[in-house]
C-alpha atoms as a PDB file:
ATOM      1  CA  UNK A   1     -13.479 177.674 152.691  1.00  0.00           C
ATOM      2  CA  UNK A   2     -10.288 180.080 152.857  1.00  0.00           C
ATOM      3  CA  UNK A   3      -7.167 180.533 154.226  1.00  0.00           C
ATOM      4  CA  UNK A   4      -6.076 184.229 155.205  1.00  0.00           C
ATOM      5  CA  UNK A   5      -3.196 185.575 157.285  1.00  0.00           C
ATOM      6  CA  UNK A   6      -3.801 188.558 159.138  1.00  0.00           C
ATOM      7  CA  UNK A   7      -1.979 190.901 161.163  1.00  0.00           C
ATOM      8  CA  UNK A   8      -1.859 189.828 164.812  1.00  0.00           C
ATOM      9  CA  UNK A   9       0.284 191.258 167.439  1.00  0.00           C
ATOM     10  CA  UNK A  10       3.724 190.133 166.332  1.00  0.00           C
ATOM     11  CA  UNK A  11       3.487 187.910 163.843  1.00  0.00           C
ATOM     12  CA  UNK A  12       0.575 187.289 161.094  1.00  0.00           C
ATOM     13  CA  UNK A  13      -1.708 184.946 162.315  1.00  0.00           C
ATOM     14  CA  UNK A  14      -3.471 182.700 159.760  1.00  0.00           C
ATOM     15  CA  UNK A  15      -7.429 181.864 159.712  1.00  0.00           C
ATOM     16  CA  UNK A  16      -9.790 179.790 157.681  1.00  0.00           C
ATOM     17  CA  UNK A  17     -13.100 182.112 156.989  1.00  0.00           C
ATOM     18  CA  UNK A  18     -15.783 179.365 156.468  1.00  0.00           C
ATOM     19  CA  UNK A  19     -18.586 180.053 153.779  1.00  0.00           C
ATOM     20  CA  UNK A  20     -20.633 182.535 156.700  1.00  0.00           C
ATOM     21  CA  UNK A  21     -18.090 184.240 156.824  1.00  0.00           C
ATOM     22  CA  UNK A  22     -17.111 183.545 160.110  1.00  0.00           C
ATOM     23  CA  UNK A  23     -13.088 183.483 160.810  1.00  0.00           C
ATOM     24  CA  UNK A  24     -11.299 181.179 162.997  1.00  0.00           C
ATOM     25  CA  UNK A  25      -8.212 181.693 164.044  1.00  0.00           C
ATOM     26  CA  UNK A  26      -5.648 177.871 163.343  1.00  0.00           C
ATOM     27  CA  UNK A  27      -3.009 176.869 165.524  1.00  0.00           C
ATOM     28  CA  UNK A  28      -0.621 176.496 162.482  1.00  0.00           C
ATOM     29  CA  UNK A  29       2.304 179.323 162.140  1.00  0.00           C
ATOM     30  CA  UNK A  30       1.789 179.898 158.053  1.00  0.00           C
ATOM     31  CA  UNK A  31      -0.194 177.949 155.342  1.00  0.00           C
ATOM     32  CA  UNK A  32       3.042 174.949 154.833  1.00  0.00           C
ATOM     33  CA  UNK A  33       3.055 174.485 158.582  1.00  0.00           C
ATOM     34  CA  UNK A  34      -0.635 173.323 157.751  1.00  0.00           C
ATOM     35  CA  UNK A  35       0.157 171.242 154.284  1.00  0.00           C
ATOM     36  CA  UNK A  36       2.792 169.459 156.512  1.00  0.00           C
ATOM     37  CA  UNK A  37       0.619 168.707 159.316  1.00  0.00           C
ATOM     38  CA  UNK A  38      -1.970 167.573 156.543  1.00  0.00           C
ATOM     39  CA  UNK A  39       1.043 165.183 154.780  1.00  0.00           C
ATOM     40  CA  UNK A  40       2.325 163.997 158.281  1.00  0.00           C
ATOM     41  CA  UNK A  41      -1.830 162.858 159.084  1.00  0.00           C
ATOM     42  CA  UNK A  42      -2.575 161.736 155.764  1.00  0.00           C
ATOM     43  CA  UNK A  43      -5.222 164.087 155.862  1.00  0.00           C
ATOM     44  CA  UNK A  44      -7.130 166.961 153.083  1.00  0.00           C
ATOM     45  CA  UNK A  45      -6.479 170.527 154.128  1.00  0.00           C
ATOM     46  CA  UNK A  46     -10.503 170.675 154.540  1.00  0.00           C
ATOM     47  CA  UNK A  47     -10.694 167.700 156.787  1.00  0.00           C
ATOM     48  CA  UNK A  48      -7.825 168.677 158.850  1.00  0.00           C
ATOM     49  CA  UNK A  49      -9.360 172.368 159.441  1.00  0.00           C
ATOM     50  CA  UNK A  50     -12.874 171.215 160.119  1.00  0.00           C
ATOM     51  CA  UNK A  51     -11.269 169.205 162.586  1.00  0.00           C
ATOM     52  CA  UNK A  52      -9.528 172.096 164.307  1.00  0.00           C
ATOM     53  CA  UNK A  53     -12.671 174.444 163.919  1.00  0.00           C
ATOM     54  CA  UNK A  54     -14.619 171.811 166.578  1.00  0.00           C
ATOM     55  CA  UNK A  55     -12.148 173.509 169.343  1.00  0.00           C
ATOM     56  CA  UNK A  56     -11.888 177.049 168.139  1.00  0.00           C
ATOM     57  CA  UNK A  57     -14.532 180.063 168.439  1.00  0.00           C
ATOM     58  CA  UNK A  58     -14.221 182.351 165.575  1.00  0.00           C
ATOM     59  CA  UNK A  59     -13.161 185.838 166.302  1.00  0.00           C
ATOM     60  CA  UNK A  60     -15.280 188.903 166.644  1.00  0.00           C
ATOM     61  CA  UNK A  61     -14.419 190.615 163.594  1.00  0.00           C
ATOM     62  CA  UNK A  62     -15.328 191.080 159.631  1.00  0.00           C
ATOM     63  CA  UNK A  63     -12.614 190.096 157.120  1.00  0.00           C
ATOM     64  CA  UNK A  64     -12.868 194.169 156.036  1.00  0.00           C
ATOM     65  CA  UNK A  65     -11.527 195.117 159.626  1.00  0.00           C
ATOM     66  CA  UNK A  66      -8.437 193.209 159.337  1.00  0.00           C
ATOM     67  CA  UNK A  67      -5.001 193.583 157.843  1.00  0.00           C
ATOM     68  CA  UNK A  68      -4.554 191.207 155.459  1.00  0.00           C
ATOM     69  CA  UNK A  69      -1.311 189.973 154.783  1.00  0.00           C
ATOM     70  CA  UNK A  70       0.321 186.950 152.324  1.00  0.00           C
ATOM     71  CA  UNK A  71      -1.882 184.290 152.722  1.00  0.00           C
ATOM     72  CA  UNK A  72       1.776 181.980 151.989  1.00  0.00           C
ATOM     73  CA  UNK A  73       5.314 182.576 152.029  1.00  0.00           C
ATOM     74  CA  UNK A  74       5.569 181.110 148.951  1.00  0.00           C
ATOM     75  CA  UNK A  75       9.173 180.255 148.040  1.00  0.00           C
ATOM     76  CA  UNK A  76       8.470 180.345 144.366  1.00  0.00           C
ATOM     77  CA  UNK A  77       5.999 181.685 142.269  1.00  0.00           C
ATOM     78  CA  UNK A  78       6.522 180.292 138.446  1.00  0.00           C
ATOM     79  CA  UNK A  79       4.092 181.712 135.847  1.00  0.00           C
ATOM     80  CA  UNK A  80       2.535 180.245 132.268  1.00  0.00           C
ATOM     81  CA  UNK A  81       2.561 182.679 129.348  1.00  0.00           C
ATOM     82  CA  UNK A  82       0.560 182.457 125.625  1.00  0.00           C
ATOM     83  CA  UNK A  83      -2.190 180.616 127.572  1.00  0.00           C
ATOM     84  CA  UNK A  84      -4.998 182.884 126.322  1.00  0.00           C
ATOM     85  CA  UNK A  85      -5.608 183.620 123.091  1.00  0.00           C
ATOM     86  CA  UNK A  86      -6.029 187.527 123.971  1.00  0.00           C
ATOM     87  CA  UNK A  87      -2.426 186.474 125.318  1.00  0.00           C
ATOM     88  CA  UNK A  88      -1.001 185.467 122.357  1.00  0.00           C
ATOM     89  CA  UNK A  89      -2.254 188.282 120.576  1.00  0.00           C
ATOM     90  CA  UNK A  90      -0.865 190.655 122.820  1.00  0.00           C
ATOM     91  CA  UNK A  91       2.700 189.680 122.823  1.00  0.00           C
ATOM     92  CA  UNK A  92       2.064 189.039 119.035  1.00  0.00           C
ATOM     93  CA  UNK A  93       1.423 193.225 118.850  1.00  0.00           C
ATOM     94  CA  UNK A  94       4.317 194.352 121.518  1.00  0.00           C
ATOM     95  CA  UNK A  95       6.643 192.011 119.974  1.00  0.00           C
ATOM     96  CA  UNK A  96       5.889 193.515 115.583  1.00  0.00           C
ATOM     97  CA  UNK A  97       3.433 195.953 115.880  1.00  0.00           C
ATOM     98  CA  UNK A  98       0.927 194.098 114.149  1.00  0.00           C
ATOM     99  CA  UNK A  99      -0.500 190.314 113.815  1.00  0.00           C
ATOM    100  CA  UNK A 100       2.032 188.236 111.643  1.00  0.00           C
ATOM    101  CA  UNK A 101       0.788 185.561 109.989  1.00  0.00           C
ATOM    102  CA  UNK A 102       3.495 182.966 112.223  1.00  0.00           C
ATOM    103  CA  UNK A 103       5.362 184.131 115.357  1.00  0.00           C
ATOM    104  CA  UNK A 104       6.850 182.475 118.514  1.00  0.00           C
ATOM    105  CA  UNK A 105       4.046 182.933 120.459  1.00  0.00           C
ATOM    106  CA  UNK A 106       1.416 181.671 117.698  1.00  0.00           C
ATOM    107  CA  UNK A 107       3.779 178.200 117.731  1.00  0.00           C
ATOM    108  CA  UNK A 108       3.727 178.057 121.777  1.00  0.00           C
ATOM    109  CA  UNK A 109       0.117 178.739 122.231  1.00  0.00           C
ATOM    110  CA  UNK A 110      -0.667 175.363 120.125  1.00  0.00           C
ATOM    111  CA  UNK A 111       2.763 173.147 120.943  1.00  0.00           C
ATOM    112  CA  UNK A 112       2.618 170.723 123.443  1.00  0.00           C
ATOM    113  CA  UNK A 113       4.797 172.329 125.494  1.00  0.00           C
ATOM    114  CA  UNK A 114       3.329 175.193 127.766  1.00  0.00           C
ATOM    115  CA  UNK A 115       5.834 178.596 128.236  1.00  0.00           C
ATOM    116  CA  UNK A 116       6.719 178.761 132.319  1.00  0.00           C
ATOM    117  CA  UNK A 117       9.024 180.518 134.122  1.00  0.00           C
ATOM    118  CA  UNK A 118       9.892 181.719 137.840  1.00  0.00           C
ATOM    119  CA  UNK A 119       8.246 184.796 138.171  1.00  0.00           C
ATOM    120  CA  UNK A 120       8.926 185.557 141.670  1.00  0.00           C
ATOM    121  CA  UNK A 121      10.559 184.313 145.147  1.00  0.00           C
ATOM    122  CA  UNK A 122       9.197 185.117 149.027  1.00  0.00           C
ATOM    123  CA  UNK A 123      11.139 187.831 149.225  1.00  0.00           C
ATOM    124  CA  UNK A 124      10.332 189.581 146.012  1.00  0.00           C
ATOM    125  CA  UNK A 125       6.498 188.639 146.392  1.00  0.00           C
ATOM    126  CA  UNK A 126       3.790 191.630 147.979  1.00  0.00           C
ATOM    127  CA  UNK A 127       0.497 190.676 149.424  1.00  0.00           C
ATOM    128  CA  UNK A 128      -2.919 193.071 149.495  1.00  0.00           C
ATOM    129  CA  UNK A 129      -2.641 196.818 149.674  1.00  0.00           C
ATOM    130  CA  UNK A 130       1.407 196.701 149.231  1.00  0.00           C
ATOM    131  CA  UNK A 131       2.737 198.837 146.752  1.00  0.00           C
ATOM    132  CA  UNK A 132       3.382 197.483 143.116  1.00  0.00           C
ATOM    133  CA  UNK A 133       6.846 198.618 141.893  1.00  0.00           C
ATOM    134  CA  UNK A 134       7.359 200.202 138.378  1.00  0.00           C
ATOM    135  CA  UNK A 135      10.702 199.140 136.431  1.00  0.00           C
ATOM    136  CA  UNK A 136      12.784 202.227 135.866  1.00  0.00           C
ATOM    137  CA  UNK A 137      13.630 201.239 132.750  1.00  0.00           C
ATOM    138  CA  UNK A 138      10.474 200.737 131.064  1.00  0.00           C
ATOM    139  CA  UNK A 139       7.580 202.737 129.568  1.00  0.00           C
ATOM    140  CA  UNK A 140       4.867 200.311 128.666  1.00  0.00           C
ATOM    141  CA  UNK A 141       3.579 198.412 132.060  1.00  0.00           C
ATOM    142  CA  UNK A 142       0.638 196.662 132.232  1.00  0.00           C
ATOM    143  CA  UNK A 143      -0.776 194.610 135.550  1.00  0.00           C
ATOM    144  CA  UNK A 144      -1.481 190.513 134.591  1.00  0.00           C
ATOM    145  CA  UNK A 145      -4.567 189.385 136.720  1.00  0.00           C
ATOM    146  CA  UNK A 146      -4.200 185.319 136.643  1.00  0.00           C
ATOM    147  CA  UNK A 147      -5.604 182.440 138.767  1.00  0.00           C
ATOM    148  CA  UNK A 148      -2.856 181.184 140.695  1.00  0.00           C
ATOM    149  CA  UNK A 149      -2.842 177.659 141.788  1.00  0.00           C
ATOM    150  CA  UNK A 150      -1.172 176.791 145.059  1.00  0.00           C
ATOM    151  CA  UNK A 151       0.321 173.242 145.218  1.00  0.00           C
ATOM    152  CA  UNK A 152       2.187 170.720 147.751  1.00  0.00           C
ATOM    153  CA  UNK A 153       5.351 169.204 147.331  1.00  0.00           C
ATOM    154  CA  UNK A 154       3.946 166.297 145.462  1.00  0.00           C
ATOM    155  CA  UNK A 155       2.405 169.107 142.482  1.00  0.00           C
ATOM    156  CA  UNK A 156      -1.468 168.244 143.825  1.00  0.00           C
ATOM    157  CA  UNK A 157      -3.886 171.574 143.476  1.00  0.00           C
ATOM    158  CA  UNK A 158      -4.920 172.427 147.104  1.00  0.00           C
ATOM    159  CA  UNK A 159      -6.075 175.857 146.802  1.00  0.00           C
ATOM    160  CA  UNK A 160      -6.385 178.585 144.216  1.00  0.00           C
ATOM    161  CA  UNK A 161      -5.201 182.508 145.007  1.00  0.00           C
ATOM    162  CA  UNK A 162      -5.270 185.437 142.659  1.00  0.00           C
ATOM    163  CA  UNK A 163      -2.073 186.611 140.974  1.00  0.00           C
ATOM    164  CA  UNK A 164      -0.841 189.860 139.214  1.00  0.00           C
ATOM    165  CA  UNK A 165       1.463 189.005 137.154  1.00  0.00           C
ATOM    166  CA  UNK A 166       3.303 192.541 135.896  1.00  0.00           C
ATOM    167  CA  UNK A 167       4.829 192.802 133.124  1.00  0.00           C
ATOM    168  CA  UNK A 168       7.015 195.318 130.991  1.00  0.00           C
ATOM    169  CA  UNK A 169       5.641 195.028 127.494  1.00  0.00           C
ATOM    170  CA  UNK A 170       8.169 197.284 125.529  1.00  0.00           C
ATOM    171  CA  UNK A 171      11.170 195.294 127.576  1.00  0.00           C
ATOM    172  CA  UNK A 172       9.879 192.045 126.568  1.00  0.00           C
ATOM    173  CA  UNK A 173       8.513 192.762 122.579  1.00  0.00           C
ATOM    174  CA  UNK A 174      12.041 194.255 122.063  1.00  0.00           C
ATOM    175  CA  UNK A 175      13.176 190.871 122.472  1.00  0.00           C
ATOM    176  CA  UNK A 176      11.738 187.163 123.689  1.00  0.00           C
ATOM    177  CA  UNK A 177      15.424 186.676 125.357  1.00  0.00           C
ATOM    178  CA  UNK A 178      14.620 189.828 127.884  1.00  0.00           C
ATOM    179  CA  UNK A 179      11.443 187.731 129.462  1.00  0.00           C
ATOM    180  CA  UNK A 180      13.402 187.792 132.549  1.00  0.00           C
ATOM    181  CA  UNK A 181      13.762 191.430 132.749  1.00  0.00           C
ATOM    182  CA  UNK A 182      10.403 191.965 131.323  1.00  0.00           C
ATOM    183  CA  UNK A 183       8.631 190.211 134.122  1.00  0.00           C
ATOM    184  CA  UNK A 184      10.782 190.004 137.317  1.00  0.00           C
ATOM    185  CA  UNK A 185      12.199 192.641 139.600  1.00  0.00           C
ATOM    186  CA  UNK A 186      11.489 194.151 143.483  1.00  0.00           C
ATOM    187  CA  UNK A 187       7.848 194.359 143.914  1.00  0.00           C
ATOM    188  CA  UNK A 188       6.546 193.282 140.646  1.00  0.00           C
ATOM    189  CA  UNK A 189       4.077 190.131 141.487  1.00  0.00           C
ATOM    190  CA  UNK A 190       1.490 190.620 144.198  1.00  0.00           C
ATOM    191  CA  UNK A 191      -0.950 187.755 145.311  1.00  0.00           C
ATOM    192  CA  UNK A 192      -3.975 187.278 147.723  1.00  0.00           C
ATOM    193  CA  UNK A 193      -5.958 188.171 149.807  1.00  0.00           C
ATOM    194  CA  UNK A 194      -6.985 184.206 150.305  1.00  0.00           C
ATOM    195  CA  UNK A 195      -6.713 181.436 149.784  1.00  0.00           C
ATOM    196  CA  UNK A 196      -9.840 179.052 148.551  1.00  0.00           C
ATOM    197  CA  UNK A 197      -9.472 175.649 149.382  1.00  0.00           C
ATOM    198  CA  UNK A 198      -9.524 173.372 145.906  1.00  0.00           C
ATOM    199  CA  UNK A 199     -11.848 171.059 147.551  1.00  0.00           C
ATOM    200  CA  UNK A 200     -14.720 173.575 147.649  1.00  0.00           C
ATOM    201  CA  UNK A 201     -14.317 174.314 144.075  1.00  0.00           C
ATOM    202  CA  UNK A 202     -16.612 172.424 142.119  1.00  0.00           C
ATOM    203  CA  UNK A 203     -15.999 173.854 138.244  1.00  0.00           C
ATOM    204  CA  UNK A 204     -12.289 175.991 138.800  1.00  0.00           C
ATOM    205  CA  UNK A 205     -12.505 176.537 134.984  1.00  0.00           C
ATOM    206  CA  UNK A 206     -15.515 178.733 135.556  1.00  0.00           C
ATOM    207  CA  UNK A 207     -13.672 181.597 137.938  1.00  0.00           C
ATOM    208  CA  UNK A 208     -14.898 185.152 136.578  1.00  0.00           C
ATOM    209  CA  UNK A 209     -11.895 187.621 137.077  1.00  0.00           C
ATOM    210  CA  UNK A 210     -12.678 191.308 136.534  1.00  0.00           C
ATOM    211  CA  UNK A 211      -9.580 193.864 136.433  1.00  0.00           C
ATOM    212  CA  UNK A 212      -9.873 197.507 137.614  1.00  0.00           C
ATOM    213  CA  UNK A 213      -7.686 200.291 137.465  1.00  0.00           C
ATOM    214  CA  UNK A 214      -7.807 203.400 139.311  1.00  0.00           C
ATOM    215  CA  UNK A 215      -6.176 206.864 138.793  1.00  0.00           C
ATOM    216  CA  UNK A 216      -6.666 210.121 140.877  1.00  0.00           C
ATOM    217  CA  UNK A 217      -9.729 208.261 142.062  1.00  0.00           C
ATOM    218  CA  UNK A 218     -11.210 207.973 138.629  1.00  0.00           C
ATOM    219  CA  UNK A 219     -11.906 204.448 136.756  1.00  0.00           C
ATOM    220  CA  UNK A 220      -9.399 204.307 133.808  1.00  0.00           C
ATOM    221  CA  UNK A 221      -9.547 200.759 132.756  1.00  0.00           C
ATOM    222  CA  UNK A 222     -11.976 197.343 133.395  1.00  0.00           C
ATOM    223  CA  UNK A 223     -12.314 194.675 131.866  1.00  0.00           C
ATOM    224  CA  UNK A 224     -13.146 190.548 132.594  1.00  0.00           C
ATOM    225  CA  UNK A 225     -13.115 187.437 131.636  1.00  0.00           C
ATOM    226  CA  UNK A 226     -13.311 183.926 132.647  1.00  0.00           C
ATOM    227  CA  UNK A 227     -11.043 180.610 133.348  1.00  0.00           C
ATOM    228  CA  UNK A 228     -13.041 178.720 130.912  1.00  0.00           C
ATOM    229  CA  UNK A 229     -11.431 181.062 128.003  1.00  0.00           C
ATOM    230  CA  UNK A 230      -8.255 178.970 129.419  1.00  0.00           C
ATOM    231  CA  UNK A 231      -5.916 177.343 126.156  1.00  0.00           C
ATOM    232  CA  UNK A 232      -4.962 174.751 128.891  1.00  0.00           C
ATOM    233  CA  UNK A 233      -5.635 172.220 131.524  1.00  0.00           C
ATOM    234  CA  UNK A 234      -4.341 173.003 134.857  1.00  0.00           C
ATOM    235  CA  UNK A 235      -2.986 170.156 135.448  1.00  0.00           C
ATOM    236  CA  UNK A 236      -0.990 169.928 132.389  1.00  0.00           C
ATOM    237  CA  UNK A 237       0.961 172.968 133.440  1.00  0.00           C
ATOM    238  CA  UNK A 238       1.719 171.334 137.094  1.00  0.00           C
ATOM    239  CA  UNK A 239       3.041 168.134 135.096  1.00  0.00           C
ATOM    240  CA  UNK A 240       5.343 170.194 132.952  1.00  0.00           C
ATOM    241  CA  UNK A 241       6.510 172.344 135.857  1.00  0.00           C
ATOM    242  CA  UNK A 242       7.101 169.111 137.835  1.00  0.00           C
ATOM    243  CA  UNK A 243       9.270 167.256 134.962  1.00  0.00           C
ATOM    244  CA  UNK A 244      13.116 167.136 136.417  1.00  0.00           C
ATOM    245  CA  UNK A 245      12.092 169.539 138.597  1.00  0.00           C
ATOM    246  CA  UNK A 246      11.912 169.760 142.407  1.00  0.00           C
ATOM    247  CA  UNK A 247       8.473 171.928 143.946  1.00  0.00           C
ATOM    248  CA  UNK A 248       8.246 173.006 147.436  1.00  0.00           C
ATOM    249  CA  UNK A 249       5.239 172.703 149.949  1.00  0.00           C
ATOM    250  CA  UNK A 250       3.221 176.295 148.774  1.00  0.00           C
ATOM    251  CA  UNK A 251       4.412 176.610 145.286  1.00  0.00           C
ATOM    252  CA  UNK A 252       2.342 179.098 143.495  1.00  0.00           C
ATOM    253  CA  UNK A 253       2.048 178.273 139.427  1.00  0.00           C
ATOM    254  CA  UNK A 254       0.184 181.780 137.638  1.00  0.00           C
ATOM    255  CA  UNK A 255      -2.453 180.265 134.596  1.00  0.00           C
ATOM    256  CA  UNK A 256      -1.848 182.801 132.109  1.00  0.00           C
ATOM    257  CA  UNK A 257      -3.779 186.344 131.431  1.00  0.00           C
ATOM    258  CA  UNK A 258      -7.039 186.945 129.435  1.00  0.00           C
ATOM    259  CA  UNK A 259      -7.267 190.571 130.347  1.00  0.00           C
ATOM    260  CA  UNK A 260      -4.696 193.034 128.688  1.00  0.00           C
ATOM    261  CA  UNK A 261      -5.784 196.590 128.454  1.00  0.00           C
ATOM    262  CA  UNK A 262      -5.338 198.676 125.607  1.00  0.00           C
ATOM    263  CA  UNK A 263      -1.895 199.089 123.612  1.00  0.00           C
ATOM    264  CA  UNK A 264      -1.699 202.734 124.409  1.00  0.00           C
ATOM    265  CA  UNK A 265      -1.944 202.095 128.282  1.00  0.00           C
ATOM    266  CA  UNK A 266       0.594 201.928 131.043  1.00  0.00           C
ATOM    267  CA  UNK A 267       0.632 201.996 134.591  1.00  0.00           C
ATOM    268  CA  UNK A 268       1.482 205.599 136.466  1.00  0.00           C
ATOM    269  CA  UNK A 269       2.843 206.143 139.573  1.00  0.00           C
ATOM    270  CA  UNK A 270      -0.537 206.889 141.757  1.00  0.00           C
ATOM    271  CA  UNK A 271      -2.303 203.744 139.937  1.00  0.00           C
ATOM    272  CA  UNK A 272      -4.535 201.569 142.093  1.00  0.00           C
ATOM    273  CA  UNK A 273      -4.907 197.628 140.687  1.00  0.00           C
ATOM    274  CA  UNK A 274      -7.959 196.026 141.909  1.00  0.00           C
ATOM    275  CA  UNK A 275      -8.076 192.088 140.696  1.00  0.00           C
ATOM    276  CA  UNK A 276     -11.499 190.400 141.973  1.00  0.00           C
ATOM    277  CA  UNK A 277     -11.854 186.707 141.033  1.00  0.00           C
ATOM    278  CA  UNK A 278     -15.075 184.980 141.988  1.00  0.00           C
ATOM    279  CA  UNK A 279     -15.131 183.027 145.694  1.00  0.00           C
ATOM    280  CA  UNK A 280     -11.456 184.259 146.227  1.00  0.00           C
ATOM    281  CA  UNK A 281     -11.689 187.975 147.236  1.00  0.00           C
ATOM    282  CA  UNK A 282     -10.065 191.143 146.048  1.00  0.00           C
ATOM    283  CA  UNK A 283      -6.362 191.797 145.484  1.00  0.00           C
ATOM    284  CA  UNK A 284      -5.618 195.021 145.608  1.00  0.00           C
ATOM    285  CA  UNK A 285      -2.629 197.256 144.812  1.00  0.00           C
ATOM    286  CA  UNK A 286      -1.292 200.917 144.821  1.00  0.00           C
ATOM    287  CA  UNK A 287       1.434 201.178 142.301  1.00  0.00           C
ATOM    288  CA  UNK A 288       4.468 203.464 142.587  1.00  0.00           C
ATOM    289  CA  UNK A 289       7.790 204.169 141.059  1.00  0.00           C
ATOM    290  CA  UNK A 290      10.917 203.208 142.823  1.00  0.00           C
END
């Protein structure tokens, strides 16, 4: 099952679209309106909906006729890096040019600890078929498609979401210390369309993803690759992201890229993203310059 929002009079209205694709509308004003009812009844998100669904007819409508929105408001959206080994060597080739035989990112991809970082906030964060901002200041952008797990307050898994996770290669292989820069300003992480329910996942280290990239209409880039390439365990990034820390109802955590295309690439103004990951939907994205 998944969670959408869609747009509805006023306000975005969100919906669970069961496996026939069938959507039904929930009495619930976002997605932690619903964890908190789900907390408050001691309740799974999938018991609590099919619950709901009992009293509700589904609306007359495909999911392609509506306007999807953010499936969450998510307050914060924190991101893993080097989880890949296509990752590492990536960052390994922006950051010297070539593969050296012992870099940062060859010592974080095998240390215990995992790289995160904030990546994005509610107000920075786009949802399907919103524009994609490109950093002024860079000349080497790349889209990051990543699983994105969504978590409660306590740091359990309750649904996974597609994430692109931009990035400014030349910003950030200048120097490690301008990650910041490299990877966060206006419009630069996009997730959606839905939300998939963890319960209904039976193997969520066997997600195909498949990037696409589109310019003046004509296929530039693809490429895919699956969650079971994946360095780490899932939860072992929610347990270091959780240490000291304090995570809202809706956090989203990225897992890392395994799909970087090639070094002589960057995104144009024009550029359409298209992320697909298996049983989640399509995220997609026109990209522009601000």
């Amino acid at each position: 099952m998944r969670i959408i929002r869609y747009a509805e009079s006023e306000r975005p209205q969100l919906a669970a679209v069961k496996e026939d694709s069938k959507i039904y509308p929930l009495p619930y004003q976002d997605f932690q309106e619903l964890l908190k009812k789900c907390d408050e009844q001691q309740k799974s998100c999938l018991t609590l909906i099919n619950e709901v669904l009992r009293e509700i007819d589904p609306i007359q409508k495909s999911i392609d006729e509506l306007d999807l929105k953010l499936p969450l408001n998510a307050g914060e959206v924190w991101a893993s890096g080097v989880t890949y080994l296509r990752s590492k060597n990536a960052r390994n080739y922006e950051s010297q040019g070539s593969e050296p035989s012992v870099s940062y990112y060859d010592k974080v991809y095998v240390a215990e600890r995992p790289e995160l970082f904030l990546k994005s906030t509610d107000k920075r964060t786009i949802g399907h078929n919103e524009p994609l901002y490109l950093r002024s200041d860079s000349t080497w952008q790349i889209p990051e498609p990543e699983l994105g797990l969504v978590l409660d307050g306590a740091g359990d898994i309750v649904g996974y979401t597609i994430g692109n996770d931009m990035s400014c290669r030349d910003i950030e292989g200048e120097n490690p210390l301008y990650l910041p820069q490299a990877k966060m300003w206006k419009h630069s992480c996009s997730i959606g369309p839905a939300i998939l329910l963890a319960e209904t996942v039976e193997d969520p280290y066997d997600f195909d993803i498949k990037c696409t990239i589109f310019r003046e209409g004509e296929k530039v880039f693809e490429d895919r690759a699956s969650t079971s390439q994946l360095k780490r365990r899932y939860e072992e990034l929610v347990e270091f992201l959780k240490r000291d820390n304090e995570l809202f109802p809706g956090t989203v955590l990225l897992t890392g890229t395994c799909i970087v295309p090639p070094n002589d690439f960057t995104l144009n103004d024009g550029d359409v993203v298209e992320i697909e990951i298996t049983g989640i939907g399509m995220l997609r994205n026109p990209v522009a310059a601000q």
